[in-house]
Protein backbone atom coordinates (compact mmCIF):
# COMPACT_ATOMS: atom_id res chain seq x y z
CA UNK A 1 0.00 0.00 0.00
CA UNK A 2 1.09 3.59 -0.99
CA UNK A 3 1.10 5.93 1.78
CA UNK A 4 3.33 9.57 1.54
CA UNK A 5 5.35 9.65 4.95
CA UNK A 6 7.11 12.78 6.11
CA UNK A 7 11.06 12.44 5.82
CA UNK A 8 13.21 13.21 8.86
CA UNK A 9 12.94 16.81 10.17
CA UNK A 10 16.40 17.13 10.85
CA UNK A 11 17.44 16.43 6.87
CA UNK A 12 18.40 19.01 4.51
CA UNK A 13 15.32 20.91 3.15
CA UNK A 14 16.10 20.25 -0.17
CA UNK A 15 16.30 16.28 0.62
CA UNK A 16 13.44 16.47 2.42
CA UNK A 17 11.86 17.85 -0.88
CA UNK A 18 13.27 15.17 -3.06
CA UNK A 19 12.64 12.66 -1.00
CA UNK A 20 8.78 13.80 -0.99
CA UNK A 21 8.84 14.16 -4.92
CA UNK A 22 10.19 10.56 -4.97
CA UNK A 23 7.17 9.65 -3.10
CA UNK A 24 5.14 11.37 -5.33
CA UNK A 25 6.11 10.45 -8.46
CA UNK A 26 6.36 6.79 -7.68
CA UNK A 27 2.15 7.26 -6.76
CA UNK A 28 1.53 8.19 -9.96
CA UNK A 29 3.59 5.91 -12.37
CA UNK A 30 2.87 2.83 -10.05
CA UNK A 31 1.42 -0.52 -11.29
CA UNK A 32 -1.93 0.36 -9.57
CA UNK A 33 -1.63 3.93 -11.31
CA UNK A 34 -1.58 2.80 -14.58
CA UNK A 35 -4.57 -0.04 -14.07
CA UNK A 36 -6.82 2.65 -12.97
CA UNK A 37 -6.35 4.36 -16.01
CA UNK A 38 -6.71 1.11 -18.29
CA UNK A 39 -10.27 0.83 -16.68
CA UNK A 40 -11.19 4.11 -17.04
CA UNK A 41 -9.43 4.44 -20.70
CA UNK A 42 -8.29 7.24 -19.90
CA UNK A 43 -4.87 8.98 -18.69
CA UNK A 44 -3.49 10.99 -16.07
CA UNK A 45 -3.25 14.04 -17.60
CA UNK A 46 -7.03 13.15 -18.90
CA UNK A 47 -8.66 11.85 -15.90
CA UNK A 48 -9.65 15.13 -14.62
CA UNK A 49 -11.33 16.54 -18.13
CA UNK A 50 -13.15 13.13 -17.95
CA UNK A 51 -14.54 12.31 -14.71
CA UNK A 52 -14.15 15.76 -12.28
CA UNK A 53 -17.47 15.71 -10.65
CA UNK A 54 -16.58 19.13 -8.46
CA UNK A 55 -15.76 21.95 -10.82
CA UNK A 56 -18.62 23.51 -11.86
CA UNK A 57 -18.63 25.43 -15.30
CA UNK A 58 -18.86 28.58 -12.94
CA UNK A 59 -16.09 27.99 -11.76
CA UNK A 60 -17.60 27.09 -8.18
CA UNK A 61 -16.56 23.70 -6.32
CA UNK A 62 -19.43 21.28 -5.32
CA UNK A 63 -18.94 19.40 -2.22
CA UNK A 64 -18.80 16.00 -2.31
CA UNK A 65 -21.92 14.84 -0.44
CA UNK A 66 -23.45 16.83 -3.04
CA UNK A 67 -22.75 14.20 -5.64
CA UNK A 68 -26.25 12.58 -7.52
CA UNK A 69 -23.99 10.74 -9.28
CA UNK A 70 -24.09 7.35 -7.82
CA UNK A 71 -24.19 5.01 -10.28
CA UNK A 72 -21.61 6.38 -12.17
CA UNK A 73 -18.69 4.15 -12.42
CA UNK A 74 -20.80 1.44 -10.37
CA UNK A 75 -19.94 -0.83 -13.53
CA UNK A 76 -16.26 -0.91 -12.59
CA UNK A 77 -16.52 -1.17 -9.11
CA UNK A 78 -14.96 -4.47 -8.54
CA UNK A 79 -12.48 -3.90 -10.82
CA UNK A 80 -11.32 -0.45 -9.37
CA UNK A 81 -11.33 -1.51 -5.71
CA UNK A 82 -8.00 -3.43 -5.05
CA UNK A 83 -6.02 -0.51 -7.08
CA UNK A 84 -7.55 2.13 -5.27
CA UNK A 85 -6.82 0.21 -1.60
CA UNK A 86 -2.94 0.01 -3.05
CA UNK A 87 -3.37 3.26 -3.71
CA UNK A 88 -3.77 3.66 0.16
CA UNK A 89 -7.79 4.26 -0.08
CA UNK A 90 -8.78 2.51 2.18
CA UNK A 91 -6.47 1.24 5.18
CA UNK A 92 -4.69 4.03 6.64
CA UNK A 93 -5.89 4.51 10.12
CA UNK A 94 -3.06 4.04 12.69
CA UNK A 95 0.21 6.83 13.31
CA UNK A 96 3.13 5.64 12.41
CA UNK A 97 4.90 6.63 15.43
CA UNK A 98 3.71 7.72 19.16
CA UNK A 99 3.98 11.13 20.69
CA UNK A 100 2.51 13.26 18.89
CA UNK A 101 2.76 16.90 20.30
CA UNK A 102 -0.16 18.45 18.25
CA UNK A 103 -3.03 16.71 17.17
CA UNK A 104 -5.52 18.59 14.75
CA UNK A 105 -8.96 17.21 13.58
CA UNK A 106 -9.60 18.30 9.80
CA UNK A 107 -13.34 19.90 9.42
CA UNK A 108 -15.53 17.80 6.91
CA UNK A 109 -19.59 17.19 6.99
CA UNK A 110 -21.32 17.32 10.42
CA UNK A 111 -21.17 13.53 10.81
CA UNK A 112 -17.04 13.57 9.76
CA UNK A 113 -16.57 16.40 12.35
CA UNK A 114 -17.95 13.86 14.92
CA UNK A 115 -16.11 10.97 13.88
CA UNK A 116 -13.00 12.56 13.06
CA UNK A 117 -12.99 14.19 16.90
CA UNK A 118 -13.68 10.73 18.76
CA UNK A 119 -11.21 9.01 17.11
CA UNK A 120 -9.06 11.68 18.69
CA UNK A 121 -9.19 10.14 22.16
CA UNK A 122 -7.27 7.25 21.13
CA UNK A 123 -3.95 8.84 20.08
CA UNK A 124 -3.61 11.63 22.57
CA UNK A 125 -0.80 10.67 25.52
CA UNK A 126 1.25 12.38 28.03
CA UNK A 127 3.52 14.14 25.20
CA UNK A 128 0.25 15.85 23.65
CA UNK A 129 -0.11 19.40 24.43
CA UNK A 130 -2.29 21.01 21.69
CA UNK A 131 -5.59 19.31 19.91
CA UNK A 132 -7.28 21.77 17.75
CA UNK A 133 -10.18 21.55 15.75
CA UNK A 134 -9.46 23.11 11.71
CA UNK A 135 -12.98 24.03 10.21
CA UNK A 136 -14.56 26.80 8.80
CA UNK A 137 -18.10 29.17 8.61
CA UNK A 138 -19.88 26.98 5.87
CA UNK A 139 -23.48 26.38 6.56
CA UNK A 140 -24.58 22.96 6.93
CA UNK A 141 -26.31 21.28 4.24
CA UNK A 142 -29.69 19.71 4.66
CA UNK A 143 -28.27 16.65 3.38
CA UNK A 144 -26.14 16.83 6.02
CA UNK A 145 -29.09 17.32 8.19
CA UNK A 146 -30.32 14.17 7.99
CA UNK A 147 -28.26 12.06 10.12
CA UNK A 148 -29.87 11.82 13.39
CA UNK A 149 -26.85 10.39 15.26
CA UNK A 150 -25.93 13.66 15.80
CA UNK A 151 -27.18 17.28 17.45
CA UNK A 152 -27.78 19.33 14.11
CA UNK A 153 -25.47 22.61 13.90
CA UNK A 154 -25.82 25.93 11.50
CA UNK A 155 -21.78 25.73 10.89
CA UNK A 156 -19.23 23.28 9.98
CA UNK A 157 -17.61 25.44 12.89
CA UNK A 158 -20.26 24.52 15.02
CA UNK A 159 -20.79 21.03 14.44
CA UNK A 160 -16.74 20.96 15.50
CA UNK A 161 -17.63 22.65 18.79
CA UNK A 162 -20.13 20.43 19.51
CA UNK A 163 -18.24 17.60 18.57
CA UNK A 164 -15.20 19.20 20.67
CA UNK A 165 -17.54 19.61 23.77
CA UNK A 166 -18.97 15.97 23.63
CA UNK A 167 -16.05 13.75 23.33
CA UNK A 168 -13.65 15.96 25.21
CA UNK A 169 -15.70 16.90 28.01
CA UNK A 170 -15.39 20.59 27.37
CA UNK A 171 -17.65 23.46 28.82
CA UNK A 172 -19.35 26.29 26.72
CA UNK A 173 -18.77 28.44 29.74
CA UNK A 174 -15.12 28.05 29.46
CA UNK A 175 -14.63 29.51 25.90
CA UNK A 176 -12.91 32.63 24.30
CA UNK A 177 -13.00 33.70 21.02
CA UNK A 178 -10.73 35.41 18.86
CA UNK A 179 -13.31 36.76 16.06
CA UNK A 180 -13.38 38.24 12.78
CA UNK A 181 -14.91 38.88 9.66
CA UNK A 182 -18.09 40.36 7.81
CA UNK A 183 -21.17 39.30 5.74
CA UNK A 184 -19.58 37.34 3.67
CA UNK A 185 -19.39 33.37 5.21
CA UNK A 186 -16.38 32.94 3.80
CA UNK A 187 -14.20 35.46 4.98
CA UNK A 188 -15.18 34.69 8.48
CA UNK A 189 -12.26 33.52 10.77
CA UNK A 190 -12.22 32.54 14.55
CA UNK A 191 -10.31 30.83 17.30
CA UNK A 192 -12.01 29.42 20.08
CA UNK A 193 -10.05 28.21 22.63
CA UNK A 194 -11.16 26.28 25.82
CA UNK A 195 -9.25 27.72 28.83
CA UNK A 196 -9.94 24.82 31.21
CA UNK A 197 -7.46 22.06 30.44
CA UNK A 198 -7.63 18.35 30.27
CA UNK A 199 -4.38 16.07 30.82
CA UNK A 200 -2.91 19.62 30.23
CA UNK A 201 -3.79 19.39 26.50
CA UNK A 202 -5.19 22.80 25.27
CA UNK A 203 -8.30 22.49 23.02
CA UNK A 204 -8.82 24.76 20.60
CA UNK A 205 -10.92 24.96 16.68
CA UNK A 206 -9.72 27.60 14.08
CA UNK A 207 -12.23 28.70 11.72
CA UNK A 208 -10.36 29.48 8.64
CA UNK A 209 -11.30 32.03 6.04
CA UNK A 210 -11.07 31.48 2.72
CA UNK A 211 -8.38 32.43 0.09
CA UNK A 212 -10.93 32.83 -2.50
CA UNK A 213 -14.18 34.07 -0.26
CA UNK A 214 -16.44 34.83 -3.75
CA UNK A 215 -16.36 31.44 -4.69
CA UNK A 216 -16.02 29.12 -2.37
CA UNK A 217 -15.50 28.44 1.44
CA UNK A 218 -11.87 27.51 2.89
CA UNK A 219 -10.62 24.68 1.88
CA UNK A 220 -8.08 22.57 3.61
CA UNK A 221 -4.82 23.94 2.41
CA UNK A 222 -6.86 27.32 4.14
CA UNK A 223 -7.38 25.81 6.89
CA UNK A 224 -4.05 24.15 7.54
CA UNK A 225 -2.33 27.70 6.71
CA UNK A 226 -4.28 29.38 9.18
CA UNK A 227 -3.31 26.88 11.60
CA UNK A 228 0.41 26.87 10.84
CA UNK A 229 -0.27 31.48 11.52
CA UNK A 230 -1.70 30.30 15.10
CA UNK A 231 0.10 27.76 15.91
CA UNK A 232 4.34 27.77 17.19
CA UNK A 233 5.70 25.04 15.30
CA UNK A 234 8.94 23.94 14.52
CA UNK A 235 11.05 21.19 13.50
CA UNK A 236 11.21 19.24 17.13
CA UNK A 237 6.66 19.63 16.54
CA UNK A 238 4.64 16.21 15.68
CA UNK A 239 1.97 17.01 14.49
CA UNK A 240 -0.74 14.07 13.77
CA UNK A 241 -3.67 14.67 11.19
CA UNK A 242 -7.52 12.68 11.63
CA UNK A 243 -9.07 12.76 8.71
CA UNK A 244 -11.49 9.69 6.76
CA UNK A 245 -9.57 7.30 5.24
CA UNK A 246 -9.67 7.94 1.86
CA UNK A 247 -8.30 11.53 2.20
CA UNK A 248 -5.36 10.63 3.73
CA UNK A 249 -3.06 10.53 0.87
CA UNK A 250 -4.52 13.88 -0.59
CA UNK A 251 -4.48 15.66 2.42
CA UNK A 252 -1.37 14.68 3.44
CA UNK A 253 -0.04 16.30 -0.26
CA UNK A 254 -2.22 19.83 0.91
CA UNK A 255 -0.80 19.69 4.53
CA UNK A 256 2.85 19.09 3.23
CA UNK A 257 2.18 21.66 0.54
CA UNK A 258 1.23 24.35 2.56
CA UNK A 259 3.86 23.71 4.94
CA UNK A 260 6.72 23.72 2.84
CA UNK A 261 4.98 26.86 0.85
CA UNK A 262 5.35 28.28 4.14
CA UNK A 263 8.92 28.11 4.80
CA UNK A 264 8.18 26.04 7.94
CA UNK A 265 8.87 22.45 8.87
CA UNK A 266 7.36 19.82 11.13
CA UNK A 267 6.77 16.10 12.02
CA UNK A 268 3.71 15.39 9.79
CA UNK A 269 1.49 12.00 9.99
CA UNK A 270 -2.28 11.92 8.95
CA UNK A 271 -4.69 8.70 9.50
CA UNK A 272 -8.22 8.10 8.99
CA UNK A 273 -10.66 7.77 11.38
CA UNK A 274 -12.30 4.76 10.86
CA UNK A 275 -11.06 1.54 12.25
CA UNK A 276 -10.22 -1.97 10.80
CA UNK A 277 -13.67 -3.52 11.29
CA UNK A 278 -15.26 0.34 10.14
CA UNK A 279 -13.25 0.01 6.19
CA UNK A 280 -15.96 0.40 3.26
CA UNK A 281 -16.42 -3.33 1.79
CA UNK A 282 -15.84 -3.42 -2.22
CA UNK A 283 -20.00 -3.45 -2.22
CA UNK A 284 -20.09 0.23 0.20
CA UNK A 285 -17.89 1.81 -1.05
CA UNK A 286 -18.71 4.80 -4.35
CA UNK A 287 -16.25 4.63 -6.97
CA UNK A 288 -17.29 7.59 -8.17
CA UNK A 289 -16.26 9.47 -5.23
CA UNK A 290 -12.98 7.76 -5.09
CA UNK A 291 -11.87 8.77 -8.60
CA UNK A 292 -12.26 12.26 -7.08
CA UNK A 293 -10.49 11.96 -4.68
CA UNK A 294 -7.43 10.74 -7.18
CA UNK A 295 -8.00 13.63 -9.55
CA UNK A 296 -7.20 16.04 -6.18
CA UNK A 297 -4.23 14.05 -5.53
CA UNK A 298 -2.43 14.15 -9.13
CA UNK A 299 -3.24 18.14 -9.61
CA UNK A 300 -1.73 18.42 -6.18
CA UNK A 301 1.23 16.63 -7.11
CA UNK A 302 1.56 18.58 -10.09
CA UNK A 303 1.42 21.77 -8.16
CA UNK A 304 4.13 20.67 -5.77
CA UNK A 305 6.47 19.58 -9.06
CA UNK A 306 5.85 22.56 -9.89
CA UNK A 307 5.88 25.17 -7.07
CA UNK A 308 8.00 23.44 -4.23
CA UNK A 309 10.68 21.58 -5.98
């Protein structure tokens, strides 16, 4: 299985960039690469123009739980399924190492803001000082709406607070908030930090605004930048990502991205949330989603050929 690791900290940075390009580049001329395509009949540099479900002619991005799309692709399910779990779709759910001194909890749908924050509580230990929350102002969906497992927020912010407050035993009477921002959802950016502290690990969630506010809400290269402006990290940090397990791969590419784009440099790991007996069968899981989730990862690869190395 494929999965991008961050090289040693204490390397040169330009190794440390090779060495990720190696990574990189070996994801997308792989064996499992190049049977995708076959399927598809299509190519890499093709794949997008094909099958990109999220770009809108607008120029707006659709969010993924949007998707009416379902049976597209359905035909090649079987066939896709043991490439894309090489590919590292699939399995990725434990750190690679212990002691992890920051632990952040990417924002997603109201239901992955829940899971994503209770999987927390089984990687935090005594070296863990920071756990913050990375989300932003975007309304939630009535699609998202209709899970009844959990309370139903107005906020991808808020469904991370309530999340944050549930499995962490936090207080809303305990809060401060760093706030800013205007009409416009997407330029809205907070910190909310709990003062009362558990183990001695200091909660916080960062609402990020966006880099592009008139078209879309932050994404998570936003999010993860206005983290790394909030946040004192340095090359001695290790800092462990929860995301779902398919996103692990292309999130670790944004996260790496934005760090390098940055001029800073950290310990980096990211897992997904959902455990060994939790992984989508061949019959659960949407292809068509998948194949998105590859077109994010080569055009982020391309963008770090091109802009970091």
């Amino acid at each position: 299985m494929l999965r991008f690791t961050m090289p040693d900290t204490s390397l040169p940075l330009s190794e440390i960039k090779l060495l990720l390009k190696e990574q990189f580049d070996e994801f997308l001329s792989c064996e499992a690469m190049s049977k995708i395509m076959s399927i598809l009949n299509t190519d890499i540099n093709n794949l997008s123009e094909k099958y990109n479900g999220r770009k809108l002619s607008n120029g707006s991005i659709r969010e993924t739980f949007e998707f009416n799309e379902e049976h597209v692709l359905e035909q090649y399910k079987y066939e896709l399924y043991p490439f894309l779990k090489e590919l590292g779709c699939f399995n990725i759910n434990k750190p690679l190492s212990s002691n992890h001194s920051h632990i952040i909890v990417l924002g997603g749908t109201q239901g992955s803001c829940h899971s994503r924050t209770m999987c927390t509580n089984n990687w935090t230990d005594s070296s863990t000082e920071y756990v913050d929350g990375l989300a932003c102002y975007r309304p939630i969906s009535p699609t998202e709406r209709k899970n009844p497992s959990y309370p139903v927020s107005e906020t991808e912010f808020g469904a991370m607070n309530d999340a944050f407050l549930n499995y962490f035993n936090l207080s809303e009477n305990d809060i401060e908030d760093n706030f800013s921002g205007n009409r416009n959802l997407n330029n809205i950016s907070n910190i909310r930090t709990f003062k009362s502290s558990t183990n001695n690990i200091t909660y916080r969630i960062l609402a990020a605004p966006s880099s592009q506010p008139d078209i879309r809400r932050a994404d998570t290269a936003d999010t993860m930048k206005f983290y790394m402006d909030n946040t004192n990290l340095d090359e001695t940090s290790n800092v462990l990502a929860i995301t779902d397990n398919r996103y692990c791969n292309r999130q670790f590419l944004q996260l790496v991205y934005e760090m390098l784009n940055n001029n800073m440099l950290f310990g980096l790991d990211i897992i997904g949330c959902s455990s060994d007996d939790e992984i989508y069968s061949v019959e659960e899981y949407n292809p068509y989603q998948h194949v998105q989730n590859l077109i994010g990862i080569i055009d982020w690869i391309v963008r770090f050929n091109n802009n970091i190395f």
